[in-house]
C-alpha atoms as a PDB file:
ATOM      1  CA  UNK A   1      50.289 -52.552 160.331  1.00  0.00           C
ATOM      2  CA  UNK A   2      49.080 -49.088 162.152  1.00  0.00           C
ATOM      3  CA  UNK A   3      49.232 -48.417 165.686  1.00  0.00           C
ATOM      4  CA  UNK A   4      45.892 -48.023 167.838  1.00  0.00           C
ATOM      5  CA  UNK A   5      44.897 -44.961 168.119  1.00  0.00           C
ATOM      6  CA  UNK A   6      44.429 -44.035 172.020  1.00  0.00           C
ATOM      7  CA  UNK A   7      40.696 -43.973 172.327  1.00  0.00           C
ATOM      8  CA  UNK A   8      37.832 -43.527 175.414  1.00  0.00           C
ATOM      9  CA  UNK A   9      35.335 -46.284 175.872  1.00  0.00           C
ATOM     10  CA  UNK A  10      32.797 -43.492 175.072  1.00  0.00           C
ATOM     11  CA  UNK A  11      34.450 -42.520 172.034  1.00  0.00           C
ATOM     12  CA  UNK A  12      34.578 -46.841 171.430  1.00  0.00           C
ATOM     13  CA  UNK A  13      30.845 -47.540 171.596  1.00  0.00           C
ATOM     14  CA  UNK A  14      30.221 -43.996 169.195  1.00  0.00           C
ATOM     15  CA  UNK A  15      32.296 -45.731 166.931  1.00  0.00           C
ATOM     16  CA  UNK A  16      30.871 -49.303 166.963  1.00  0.00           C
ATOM     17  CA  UNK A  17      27.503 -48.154 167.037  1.00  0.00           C
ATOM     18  CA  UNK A  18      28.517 -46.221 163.472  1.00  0.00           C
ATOM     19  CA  UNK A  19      28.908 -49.709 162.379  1.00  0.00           C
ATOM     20  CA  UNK A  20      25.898 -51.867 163.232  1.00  0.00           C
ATOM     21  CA  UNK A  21      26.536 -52.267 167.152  1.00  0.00           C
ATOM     22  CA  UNK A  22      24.151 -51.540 169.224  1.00  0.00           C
ATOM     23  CA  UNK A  23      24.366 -51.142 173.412  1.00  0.00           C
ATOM     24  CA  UNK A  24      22.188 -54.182 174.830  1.00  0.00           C
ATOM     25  CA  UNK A  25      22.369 -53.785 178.500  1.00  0.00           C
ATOM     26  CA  UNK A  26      24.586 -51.808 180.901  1.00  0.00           C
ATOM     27  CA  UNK A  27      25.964 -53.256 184.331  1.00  0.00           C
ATOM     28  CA  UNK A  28      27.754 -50.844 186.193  1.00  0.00           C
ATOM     29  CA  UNK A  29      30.120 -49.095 183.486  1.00  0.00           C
ATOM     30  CA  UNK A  30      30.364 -51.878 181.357  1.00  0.00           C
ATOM     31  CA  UNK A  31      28.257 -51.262 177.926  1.00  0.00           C
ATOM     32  CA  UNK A  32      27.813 -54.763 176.591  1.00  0.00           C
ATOM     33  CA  UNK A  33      27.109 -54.240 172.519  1.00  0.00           C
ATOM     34  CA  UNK A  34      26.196 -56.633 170.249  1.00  0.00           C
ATOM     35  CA  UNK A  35      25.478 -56.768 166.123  1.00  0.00           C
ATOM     36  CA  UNK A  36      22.566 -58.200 164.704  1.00  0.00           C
ATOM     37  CA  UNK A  37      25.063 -60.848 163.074  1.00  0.00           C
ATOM     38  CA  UNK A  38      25.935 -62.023 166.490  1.00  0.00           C
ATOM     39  CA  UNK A  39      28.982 -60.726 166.878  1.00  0.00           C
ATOM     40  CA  UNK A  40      29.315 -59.492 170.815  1.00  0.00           C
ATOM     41  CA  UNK A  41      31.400 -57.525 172.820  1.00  0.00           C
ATOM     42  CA  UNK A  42      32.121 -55.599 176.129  1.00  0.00           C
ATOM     43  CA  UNK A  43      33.396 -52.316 176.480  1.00  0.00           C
ATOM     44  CA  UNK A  44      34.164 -50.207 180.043  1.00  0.00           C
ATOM     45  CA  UNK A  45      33.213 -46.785 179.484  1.00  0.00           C
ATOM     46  CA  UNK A  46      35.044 -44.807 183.029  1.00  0.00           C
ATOM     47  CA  UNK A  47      34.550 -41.189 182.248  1.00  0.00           C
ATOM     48  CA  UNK A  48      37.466 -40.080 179.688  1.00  0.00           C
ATOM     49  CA  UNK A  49      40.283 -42.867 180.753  1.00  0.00           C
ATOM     50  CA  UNK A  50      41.506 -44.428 177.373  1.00  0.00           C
ATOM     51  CA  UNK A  51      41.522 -48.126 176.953  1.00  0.00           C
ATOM     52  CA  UNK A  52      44.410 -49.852 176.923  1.00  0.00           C
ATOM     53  CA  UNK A  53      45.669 -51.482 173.255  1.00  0.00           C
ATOM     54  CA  UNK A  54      46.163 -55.076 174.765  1.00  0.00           C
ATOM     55  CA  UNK A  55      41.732 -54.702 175.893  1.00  0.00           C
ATOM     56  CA  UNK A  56      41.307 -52.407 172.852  1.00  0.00           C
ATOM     57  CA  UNK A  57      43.037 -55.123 170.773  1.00  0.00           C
ATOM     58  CA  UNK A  58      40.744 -58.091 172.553  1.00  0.00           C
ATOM     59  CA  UNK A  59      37.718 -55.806 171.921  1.00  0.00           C
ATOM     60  CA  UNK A  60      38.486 -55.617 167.949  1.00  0.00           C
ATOM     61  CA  UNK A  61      39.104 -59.128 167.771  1.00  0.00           C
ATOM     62  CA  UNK A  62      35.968 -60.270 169.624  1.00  0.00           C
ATOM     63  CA  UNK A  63      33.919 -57.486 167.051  1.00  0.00           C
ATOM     64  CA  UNK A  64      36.021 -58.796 163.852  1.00  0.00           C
ATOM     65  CA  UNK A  65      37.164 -55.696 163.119  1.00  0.00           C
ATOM     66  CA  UNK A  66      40.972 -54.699 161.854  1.00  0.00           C
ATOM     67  CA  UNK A  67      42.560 -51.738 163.138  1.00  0.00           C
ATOM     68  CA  UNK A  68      42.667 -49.764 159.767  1.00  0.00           C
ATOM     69  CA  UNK A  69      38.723 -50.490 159.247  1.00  0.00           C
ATOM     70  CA  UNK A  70      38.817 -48.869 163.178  1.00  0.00           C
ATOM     71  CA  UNK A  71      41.025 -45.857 162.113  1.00  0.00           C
ATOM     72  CA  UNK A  72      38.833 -45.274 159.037  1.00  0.00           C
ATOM     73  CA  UNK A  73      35.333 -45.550 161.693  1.00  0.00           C
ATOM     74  CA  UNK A  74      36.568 -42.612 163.729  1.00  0.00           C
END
């Protein structure tokens, strides 16, 4: 198993968007993206702070996506 890489909400919602995701609505700094499968997420986007791996790891699950299939996104 990799490690997460240390990654930006911005740099996040660049990458899910790559993969089918697209930004719905924004409340505040919170882009809530969602795929046209259904699959749904949230992800805070405060200027360049990187996201922790315990909410980057919640965020992957809630998107179905593995960390390698991340890695080889960005």
């Amino acid at each position: 198993m990799t490690r997460l890489p240390r990654i930006s909400g911005k740099d996040l919602v660049k990458a899910l968007s790559k993969i089918g995701f697209a930004v719905i609505r924004i409340r505040g700094s919170h882009h809530f993206m969602e795929h046209e499968d259904g699959r749904a997420t949230v992800v805070p986007v405060h200027s360049n702070e990187t996201l922790g791996p315990g909410l980057l790891n919640k965020i992957l699950k809630s998107c179905e996506i593995s960390r390698d299939d991340l890695i080889s996104i960005l």
